[in-house]
Each structure stands twice: as C-alpha cells, then as structure tokens.
N, C-alpha and C. Protein backbone atom coordinates (compact mmCIF):
# COMPACT_ATOMS: atom_id res chain seq x y z
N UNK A 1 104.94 13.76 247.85
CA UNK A 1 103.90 14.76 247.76
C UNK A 1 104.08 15.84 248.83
N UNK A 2 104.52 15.57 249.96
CA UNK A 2 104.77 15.96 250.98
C UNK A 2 105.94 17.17 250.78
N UNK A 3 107.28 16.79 250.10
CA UNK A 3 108.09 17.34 249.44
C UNK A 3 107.05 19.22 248.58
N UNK A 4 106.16 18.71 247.83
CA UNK A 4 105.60 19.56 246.85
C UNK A 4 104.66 20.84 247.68
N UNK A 5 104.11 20.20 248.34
CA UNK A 5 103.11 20.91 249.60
C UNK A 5 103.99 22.02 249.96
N UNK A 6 105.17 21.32 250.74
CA UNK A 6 105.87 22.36 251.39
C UNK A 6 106.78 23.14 250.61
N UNK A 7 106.93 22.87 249.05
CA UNK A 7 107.31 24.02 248.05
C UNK A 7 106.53 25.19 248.18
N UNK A 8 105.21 24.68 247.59
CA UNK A 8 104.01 25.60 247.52
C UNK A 8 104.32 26.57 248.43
N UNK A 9 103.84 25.65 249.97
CA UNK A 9 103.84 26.44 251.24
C UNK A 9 105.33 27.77 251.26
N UNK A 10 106.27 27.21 250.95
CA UNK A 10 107.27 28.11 251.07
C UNK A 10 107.66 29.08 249.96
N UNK A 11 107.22 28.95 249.16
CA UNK A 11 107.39 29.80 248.10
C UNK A 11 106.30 31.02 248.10
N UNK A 12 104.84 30.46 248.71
CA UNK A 12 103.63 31.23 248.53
C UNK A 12 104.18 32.19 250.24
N UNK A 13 104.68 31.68 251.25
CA UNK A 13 105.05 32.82 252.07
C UNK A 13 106.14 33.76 251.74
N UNK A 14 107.33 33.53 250.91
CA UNK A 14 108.06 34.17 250.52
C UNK A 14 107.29 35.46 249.87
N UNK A 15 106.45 35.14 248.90
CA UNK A 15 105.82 35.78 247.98
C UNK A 15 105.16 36.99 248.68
N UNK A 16 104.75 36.43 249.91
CA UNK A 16 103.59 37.38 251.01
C UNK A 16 104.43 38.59 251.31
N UNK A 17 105.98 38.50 251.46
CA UNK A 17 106.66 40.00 251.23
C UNK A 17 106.67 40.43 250.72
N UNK A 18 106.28 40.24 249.85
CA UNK A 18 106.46 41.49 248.75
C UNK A 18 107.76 41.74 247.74
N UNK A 19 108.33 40.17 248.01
CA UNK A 19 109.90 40.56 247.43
C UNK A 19 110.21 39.11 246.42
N UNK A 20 108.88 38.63 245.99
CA UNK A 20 109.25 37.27 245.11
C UNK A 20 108.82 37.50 243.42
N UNK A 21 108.73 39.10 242.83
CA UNK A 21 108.60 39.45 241.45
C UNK A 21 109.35 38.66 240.84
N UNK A 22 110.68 38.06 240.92
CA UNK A 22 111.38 37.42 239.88
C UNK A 22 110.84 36.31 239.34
N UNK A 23 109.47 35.64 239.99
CA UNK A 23 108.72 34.03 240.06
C UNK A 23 107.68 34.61 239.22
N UNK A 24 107.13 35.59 239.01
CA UNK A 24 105.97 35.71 238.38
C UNK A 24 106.07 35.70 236.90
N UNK A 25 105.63 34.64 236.24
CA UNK A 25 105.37 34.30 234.63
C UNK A 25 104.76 35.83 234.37
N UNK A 26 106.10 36.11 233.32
CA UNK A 26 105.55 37.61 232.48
C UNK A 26 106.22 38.51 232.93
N UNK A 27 105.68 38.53 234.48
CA UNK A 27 105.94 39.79 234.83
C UNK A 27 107.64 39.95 234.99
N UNK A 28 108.26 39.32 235.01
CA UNK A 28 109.99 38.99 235.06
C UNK A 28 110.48 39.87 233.76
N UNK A 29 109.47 39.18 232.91
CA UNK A 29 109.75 39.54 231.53
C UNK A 29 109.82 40.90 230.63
N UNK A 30 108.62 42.00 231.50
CA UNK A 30 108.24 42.83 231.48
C UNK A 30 109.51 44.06 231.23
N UNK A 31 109.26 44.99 230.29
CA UNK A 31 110.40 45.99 230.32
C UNK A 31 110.63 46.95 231.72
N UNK A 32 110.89 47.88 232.11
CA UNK A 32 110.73 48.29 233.14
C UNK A 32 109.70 49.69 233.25
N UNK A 33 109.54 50.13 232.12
CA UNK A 33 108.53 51.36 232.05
C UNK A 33 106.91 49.98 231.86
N UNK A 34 106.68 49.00 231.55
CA UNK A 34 105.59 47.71 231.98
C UNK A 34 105.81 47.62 233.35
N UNK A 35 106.80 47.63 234.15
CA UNK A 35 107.00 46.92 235.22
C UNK A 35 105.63 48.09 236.49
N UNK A 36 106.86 49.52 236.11
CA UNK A 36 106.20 50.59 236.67
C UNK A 36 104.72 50.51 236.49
N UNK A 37 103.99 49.78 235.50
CA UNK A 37 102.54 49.90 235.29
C UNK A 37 101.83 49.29 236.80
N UNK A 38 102.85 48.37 237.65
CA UNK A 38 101.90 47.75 238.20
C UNK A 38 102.49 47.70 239.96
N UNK A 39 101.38 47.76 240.68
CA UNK A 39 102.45 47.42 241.87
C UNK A 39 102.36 46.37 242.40
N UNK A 40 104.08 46.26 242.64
CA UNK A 40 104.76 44.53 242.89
C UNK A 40 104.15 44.28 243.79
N UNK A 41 104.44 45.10 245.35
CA UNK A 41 104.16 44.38 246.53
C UNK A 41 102.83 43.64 246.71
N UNK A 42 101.79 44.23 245.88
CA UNK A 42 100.49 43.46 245.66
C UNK A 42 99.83 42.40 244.80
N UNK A 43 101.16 42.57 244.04
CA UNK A 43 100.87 41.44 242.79
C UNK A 43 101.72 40.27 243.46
N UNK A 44 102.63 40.68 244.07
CA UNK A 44 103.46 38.97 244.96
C UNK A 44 102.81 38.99 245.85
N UNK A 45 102.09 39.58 246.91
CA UNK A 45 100.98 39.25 248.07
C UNK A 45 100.10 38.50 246.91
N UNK A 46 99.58 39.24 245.93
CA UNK A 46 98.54 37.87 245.73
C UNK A 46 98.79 36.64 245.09
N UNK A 47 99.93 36.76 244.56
CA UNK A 47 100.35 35.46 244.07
C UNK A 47 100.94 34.58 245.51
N UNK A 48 101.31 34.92 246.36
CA UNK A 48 101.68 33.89 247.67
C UNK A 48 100.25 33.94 247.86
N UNK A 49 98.93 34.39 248.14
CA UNK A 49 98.08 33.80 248.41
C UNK A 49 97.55 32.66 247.55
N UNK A 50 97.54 32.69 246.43
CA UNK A 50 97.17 31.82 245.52
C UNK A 50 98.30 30.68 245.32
N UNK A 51 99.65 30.60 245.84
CA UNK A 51 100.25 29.38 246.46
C UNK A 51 100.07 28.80 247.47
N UNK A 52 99.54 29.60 248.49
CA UNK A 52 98.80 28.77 249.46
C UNK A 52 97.97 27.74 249.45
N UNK A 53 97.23 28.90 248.68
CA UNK A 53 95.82 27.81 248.37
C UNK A 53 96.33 26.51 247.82
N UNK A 54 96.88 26.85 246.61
CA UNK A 54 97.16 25.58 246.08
C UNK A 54 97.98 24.74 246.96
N UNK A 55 99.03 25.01 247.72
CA UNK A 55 99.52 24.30 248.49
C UNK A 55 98.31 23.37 249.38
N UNK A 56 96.98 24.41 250.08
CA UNK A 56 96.23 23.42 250.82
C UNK A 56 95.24 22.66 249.54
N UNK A 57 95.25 23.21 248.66
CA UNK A 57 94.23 22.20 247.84
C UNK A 57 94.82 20.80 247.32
N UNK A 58 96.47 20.99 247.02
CA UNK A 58 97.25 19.30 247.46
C UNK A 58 96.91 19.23 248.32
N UNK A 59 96.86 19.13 249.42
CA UNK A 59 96.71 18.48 250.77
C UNK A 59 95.94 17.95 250.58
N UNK A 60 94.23 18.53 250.15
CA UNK A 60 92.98 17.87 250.46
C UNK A 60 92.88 16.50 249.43
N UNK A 61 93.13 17.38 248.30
CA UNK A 61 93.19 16.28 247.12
C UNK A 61 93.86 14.85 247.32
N UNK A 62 95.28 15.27 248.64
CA UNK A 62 95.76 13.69 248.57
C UNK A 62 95.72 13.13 249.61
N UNK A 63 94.91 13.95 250.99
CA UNK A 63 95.02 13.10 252.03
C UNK A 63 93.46 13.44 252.49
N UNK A 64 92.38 13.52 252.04
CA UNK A 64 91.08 13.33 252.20
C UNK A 64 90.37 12.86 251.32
N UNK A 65 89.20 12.18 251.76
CA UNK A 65 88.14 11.50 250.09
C UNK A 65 87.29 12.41 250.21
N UNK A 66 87.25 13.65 249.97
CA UNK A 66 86.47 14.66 249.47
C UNK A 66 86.12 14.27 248.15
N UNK A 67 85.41 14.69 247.04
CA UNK A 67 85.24 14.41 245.76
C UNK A 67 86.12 14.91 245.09
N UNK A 68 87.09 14.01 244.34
CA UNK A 68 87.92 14.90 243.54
C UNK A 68 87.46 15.65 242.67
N UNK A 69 86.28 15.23 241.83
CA UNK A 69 85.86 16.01 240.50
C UNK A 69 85.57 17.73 240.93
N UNK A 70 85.15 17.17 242.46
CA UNK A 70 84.31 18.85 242.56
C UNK A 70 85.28 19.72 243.06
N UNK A 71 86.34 19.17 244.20
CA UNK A 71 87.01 20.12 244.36
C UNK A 71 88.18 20.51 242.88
N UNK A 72 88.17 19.20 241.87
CA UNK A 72 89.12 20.15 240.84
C UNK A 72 88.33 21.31 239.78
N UNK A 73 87.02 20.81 240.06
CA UNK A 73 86.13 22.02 239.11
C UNK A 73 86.50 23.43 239.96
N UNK A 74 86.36 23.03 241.48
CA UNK A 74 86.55 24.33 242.04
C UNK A 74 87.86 24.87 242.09
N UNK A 75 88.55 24.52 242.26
CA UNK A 75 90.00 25.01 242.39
C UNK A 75 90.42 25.54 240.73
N UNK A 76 90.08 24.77 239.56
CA UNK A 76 89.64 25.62 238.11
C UNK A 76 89.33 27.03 237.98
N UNK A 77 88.27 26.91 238.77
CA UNK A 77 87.10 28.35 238.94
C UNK A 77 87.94 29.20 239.50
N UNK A 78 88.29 28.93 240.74
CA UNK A 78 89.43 29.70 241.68
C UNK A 78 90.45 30.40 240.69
N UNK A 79 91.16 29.63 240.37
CA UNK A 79 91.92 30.20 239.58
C UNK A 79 91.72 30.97 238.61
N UNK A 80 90.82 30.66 237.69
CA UNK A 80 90.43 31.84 236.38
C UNK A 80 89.93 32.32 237.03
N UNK A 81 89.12 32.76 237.92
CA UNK A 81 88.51 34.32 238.52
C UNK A 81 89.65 35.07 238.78
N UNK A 82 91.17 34.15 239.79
CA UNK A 82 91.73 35.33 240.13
C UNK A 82 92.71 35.41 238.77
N UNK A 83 92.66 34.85 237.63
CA UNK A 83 93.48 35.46 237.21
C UNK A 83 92.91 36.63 236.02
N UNK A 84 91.83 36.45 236.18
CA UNK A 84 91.01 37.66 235.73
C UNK A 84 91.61 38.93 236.41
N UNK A 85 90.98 38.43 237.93
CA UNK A 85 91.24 39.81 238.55
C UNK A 85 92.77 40.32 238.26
N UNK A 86 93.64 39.43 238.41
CA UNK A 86 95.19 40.07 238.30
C UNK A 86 94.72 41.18 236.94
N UNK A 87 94.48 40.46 236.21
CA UNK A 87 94.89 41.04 234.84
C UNK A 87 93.55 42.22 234.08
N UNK A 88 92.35 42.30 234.72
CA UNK A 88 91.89 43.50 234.68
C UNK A 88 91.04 44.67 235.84
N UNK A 89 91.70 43.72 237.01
CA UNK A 89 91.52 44.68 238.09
C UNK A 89 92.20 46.08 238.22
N UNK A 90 92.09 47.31 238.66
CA UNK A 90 92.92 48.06 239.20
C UNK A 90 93.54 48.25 240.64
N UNK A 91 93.68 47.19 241.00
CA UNK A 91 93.86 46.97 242.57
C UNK A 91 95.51 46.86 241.78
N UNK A 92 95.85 45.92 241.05
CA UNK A 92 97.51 45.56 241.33
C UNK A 92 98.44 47.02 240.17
N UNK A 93 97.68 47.88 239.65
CA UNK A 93 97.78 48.72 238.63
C UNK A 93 98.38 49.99 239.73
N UNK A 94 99.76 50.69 239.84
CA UNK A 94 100.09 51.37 240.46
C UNK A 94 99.69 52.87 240.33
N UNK A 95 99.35 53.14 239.23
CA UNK A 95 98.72 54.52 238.48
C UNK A 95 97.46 55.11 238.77
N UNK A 96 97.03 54.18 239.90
CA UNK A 96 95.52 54.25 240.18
C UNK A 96 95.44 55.39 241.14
C-alpha cells in the first residue's frame, strides 16, 4: 500500500509543474486546436492537487479507524465537485 501512496504522492507533484498533460484521461486525446481550448499549466496543477489528496485519503483509509463509510462518501463528493469544476469552470479555459 505503501508502494501506491507514494505513486499518488509522486505523480500528483510532478503534475504541480505544470508539465504532466500526457496523464490526463482525454485531454492526451484531444486534437490540438481542443488542446488550445484550455490551459495546461492549470489543468495539471489541479490534477496534482487532486493526487494528493487521494494519495492522503489512502493513508487515512489504511492506517487510521476513522469511519470508512464517511470518509468514502466524502472523498466521492470531493471528487464529483472537482470534476465538475474541471469541466465547466472557466478557470482551466484559456480564452477567458
């Protein structure tokens, strides 16, 4: 588990430069006049933040008796809010 943590952990700081677009589901995929729609350096800052997290939410999940049910409802929530925001915020939209 220990192994997985420190994926998270290292992948979600990579991301914090601004230079880990090739990891993002979709956006890899994207033509390049899509690509231009959006800006990277803020869309991989927030995706390394949201590996973080998940990196510390393993942690809690496997080395504290917190409630599992509640922190997985929350960490659920977490996630569909931000992936709302990715996808109709204008914060990661470069045209703004």
């Amino acid at each position: 588990m220990i192994f997985i943590i420190l994926l998270f952990a290292l992948i979600g700081i990579y991301m914090l430069t601004g230079r880990g677009s090739f990891l993002i589901a979709g956006y890899n995929l994207m033509s390049e006049a899509d690509k231009a729609k959006y800006n990277k350096k803020r869309l991989c800052q927030f995706v390394g933040v949201l590996l973080l997290f998940t990196a510390c939410f393993i942690t809690l999940m496997e080395y504290t008796d917190l409630g599992e049910h509640i922190l997985m409802i929350s960490f659920i929530l977490i996630i569909f809010v931000s992936l709302l925001l990715m996808n109709f915020s204008k914060v990661f939209r470069s045209d703004r």
